[in-house]
C-alpha atoms as a PDB file:
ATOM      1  CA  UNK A   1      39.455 -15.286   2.614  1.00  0.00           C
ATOM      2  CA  UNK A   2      38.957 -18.935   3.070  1.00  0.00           C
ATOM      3  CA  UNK A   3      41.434 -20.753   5.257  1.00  0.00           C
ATOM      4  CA  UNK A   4      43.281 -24.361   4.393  1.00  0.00           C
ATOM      5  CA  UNK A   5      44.176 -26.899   7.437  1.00  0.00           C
ATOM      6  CA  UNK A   6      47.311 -28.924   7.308  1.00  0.00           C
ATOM      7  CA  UNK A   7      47.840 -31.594  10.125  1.00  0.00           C
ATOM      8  CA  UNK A   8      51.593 -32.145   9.864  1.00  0.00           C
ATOM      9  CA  UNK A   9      54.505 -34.736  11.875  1.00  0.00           C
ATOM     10  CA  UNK A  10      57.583 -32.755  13.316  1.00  0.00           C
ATOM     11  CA  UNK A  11      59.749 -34.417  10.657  1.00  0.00           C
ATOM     12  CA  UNK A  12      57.307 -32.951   7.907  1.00  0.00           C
ATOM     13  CA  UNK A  13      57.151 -29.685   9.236  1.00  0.00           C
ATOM     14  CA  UNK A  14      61.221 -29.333   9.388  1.00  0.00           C
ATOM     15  CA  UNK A  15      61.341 -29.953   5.762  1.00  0.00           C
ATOM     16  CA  UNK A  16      58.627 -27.626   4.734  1.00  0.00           C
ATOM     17  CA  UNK A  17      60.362 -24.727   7.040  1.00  0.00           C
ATOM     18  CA  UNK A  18      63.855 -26.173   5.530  1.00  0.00           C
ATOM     19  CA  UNK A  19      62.610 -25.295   1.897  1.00  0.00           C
ATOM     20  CA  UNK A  20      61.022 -22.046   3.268  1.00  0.00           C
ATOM     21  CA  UNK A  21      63.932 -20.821   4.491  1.00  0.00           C
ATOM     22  CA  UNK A  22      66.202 -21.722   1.460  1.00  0.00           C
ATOM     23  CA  UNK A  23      63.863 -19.703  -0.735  1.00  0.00           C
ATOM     24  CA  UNK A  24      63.688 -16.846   1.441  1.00  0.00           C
ATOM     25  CA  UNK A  25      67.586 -16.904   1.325  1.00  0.00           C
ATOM     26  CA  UNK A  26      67.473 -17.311  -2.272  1.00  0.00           C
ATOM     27  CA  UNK A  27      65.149 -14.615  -3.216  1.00  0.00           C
ATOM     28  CA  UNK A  28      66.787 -12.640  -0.794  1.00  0.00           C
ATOM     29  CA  UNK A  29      70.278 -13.093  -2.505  1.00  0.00           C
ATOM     30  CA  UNK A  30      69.043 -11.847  -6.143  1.00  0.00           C
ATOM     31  CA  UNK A  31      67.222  -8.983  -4.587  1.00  0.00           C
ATOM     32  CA  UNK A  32      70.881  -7.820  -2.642  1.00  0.00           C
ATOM     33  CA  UNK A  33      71.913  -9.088  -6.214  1.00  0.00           C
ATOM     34  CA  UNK A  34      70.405  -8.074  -8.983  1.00  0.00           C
ATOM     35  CA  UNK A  35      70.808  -5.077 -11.055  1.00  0.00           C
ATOM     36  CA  UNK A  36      67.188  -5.558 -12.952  1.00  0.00           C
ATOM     37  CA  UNK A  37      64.720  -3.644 -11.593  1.00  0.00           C
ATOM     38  CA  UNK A  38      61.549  -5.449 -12.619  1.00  0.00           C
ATOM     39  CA  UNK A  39      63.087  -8.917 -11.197  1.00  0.00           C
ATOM     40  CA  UNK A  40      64.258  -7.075  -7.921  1.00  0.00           C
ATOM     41  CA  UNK A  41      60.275  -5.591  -8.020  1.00  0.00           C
ATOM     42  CA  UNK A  42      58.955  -9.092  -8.505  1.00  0.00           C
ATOM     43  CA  UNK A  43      61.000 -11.094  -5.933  1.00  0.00           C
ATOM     44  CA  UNK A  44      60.667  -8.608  -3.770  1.00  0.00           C
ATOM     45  CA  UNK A  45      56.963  -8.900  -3.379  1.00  0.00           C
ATOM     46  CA  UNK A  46      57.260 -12.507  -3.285  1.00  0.00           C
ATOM     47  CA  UNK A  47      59.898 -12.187  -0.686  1.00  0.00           C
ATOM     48  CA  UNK A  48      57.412 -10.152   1.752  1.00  0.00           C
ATOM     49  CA  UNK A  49      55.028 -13.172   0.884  1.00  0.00           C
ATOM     50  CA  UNK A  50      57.406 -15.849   1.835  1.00  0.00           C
ATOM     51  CA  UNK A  51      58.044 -14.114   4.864  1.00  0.00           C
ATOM     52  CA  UNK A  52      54.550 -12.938   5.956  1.00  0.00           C
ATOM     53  CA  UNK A  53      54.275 -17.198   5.817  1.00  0.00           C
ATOM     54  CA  UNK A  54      57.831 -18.265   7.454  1.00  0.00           C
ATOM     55  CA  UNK A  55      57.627 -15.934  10.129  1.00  0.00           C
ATOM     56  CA  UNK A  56      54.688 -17.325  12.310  1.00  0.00           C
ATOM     57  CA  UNK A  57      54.703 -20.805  11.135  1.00  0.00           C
ATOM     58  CA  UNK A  58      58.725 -20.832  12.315  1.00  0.00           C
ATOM     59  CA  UNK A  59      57.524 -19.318  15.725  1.00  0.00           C
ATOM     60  CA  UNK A  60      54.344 -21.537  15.960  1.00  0.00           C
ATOM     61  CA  UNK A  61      57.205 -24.763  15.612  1.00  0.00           C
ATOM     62  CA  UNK A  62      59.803 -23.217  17.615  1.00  0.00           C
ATOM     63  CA  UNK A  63      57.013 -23.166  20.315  1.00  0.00           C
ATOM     64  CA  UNK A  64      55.806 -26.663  19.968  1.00  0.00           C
ATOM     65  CA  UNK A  65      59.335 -28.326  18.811  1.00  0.00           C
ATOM     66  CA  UNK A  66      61.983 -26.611  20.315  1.00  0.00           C
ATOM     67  CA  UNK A  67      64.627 -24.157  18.458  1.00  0.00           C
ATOM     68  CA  UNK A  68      65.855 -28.080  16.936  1.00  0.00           C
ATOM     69  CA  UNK A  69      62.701 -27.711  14.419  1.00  0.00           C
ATOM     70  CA  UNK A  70      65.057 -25.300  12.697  1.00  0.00           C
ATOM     71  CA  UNK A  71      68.729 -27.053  12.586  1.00  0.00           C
ATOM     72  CA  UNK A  72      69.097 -28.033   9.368  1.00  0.00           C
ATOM     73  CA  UNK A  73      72.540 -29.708   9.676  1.00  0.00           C
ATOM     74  CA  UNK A  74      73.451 -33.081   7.860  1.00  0.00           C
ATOM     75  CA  UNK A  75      75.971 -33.158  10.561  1.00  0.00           C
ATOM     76  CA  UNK A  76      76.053 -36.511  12.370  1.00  0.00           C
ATOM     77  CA  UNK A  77      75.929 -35.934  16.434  1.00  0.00           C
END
């Protein structure tokens, strides 16, 4: 398996594990959901993908950020 290299900026970062996160909520919600079978069978693999990815790269940026890399709130301080 060949391997891909990203150099990414804290603020970058917190977006891509912001969109990570909302599709691993989303494809989490139609699996709890869903009464289809196939579509449970289907986002359900790609769930297990999206978390075999969010998982590491949320404790790589916890680790070099803080637990802040991962507060998503639009609320002003």
């Amino acid at each position: 398996m060949s391997s891909f290299e990203l150099n990414l900026v804290e603020s970058e970062l917190k977006i891509i594990l912001e969109a990570l996160i909302e599709l691993e909520t989303k494809m989490a919600t139609i699996c709890d959901t869903s009464d289809d079978e196939d579509e449970i069978a289907d986002v359900g693999n790609d769930l297990i993908e999206i978390r075999l990815l969010l998982k590491p790269l949320k404790e790589k940026a916890i680790s070099k950020y803080g637990e802040n890399i991962v507060n998503f709130s639009r609320e002003s301080l």
